[in-house]
C-alpha atoms as a PDB file:
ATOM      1  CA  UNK A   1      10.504  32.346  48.439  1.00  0.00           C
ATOM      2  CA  UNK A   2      11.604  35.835  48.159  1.00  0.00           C
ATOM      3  CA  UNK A   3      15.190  36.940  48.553  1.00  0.00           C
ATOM      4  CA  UNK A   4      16.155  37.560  52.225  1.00  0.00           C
ATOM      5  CA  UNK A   5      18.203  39.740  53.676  1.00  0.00           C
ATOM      6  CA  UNK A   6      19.957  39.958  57.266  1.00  0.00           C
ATOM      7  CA  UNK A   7      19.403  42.236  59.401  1.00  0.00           C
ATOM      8  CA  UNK A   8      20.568  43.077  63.216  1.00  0.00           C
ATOM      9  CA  UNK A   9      17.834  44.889  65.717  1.00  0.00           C
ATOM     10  CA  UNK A  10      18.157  46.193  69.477  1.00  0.00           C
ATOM     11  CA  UNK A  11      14.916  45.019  71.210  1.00  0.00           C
ATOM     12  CA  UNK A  12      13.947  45.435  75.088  1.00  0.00           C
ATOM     13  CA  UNK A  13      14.177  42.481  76.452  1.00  0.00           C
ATOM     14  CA  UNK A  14      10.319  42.201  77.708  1.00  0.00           C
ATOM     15  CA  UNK A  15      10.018  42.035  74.065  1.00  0.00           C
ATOM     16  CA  UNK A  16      12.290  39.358  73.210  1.00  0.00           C
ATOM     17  CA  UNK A  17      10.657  37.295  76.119  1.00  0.00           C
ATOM     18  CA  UNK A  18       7.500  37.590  74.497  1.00  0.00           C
ATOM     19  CA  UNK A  19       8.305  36.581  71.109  1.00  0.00           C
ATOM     20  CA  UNK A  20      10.808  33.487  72.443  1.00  0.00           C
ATOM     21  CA  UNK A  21       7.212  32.513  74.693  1.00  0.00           C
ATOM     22  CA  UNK A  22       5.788  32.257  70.775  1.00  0.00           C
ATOM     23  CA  UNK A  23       8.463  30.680  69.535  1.00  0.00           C
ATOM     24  CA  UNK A  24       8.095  28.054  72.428  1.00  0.00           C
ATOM     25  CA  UNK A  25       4.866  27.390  71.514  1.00  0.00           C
ATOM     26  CA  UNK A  26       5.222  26.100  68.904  1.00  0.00           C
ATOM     27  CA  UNK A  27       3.133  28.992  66.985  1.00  0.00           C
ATOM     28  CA  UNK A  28       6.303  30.068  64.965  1.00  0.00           C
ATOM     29  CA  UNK A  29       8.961  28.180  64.389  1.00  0.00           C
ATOM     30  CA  UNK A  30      11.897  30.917  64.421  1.00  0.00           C
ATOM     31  CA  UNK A  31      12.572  34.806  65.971  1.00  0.00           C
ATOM     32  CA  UNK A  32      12.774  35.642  62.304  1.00  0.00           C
ATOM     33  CA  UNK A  33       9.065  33.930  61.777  1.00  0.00           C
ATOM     34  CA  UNK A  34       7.404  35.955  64.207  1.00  0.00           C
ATOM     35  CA  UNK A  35       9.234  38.836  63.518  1.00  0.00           C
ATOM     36  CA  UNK A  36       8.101  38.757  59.823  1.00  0.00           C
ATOM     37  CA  UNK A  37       4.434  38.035  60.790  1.00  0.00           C
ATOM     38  CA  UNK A  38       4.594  40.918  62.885  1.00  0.00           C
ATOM     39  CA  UNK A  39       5.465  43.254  59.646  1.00  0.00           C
ATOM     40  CA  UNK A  40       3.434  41.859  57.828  1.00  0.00           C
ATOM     41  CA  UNK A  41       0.639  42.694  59.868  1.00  0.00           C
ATOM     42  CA  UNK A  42       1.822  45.585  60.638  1.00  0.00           C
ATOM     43  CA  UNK A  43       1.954  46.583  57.013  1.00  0.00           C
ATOM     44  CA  UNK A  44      -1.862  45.349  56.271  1.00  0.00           C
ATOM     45  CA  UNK A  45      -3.174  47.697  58.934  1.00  0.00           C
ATOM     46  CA  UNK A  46      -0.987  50.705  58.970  1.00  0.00           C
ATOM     47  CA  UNK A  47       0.375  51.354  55.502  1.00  0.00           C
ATOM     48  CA  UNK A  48      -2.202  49.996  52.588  1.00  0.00           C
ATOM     49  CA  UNK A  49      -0.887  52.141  50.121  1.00  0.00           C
ATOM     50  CA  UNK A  50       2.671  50.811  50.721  1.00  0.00           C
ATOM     51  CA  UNK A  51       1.685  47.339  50.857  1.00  0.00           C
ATOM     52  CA  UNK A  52      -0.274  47.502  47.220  1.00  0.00           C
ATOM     53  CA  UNK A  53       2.798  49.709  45.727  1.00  0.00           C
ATOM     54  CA  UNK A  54       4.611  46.611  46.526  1.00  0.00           C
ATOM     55  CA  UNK A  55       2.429  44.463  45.421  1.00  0.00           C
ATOM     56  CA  UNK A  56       2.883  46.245  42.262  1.00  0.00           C
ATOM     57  CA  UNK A  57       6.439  46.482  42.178  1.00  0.00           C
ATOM     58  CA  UNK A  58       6.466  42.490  42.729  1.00  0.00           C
ATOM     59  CA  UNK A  59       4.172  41.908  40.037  1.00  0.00           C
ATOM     60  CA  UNK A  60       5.972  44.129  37.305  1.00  0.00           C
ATOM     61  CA  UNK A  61       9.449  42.265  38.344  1.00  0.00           C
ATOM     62  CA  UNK A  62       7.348  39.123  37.155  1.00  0.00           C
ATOM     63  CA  UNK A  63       6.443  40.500  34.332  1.00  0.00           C
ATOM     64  CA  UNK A  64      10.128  41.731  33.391  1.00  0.00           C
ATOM     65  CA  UNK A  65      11.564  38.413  34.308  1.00  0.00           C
ATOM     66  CA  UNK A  66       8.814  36.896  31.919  1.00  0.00           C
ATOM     67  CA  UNK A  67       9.986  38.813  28.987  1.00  0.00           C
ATOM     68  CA  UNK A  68      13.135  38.154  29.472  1.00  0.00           C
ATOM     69  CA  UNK A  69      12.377  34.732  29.345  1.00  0.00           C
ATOM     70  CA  UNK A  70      10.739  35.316  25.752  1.00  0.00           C
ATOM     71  CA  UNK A  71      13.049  37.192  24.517  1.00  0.00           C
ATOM     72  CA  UNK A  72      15.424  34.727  25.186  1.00  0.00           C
ATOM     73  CA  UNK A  73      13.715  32.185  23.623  1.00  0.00           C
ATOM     74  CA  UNK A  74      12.612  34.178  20.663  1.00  0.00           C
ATOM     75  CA  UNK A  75      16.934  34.552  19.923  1.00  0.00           C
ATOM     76  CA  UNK A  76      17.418  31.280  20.214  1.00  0.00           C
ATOM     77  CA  UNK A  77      14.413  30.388  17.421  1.00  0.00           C
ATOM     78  CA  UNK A  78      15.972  32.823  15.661  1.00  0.00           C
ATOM     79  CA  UNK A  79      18.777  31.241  16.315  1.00  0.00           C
ATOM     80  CA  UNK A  80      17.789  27.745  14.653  1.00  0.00           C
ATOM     81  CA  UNK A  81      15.383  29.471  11.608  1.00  0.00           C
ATOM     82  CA  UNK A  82      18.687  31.375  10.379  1.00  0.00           C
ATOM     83  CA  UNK A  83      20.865  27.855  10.728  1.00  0.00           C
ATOM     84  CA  UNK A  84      17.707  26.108   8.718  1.00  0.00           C
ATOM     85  CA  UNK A  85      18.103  29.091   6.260  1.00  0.00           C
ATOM     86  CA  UNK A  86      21.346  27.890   5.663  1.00  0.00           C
ATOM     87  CA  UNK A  87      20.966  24.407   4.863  1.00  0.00           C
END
């Protein structure tokens, strides 16, 4: 799961009534469920663009974190080769 971060919002409380009726329900298990369902959505019908240029962003952290992984590993077979060398 992806890093989360607190946050504190004023909502009306019609609002908060609604999304505790949710809660209640059974259909989300947590304010903080609902409340990310409802950005999410939010996002996938309002702001495309912004969505897939996170999308993106997420995608080339992967790929960063993955060549950091080789790179790592590539040192430490260097690592070993030059110890072999030695012997």
């Amino acid at each position: 799961m992806a890093k989360t971060v607190r946050i504190t919002i004023r909502l009306p409380e019609d609002d908060v009534r609604i999304m505790d009726q949710f809660v209640e329900s059974g259909e989300f298990s947590n304010r903080s469920d609902f409340i990310r369902k409802a950005i999410r959505e939010h996002s996938r019908k309002t702001m495309p663009e912004v969505r897939k240029a996170l999308e993106e962003e997420q995608a080339y952290r992967k790929q960063l974190l993955e060549l950091e992984q080789l790179r790592s590993q590539m040192d430490e077979m260097k690592r070993v080769v030059d110890q072999l060398a030695k012997k």
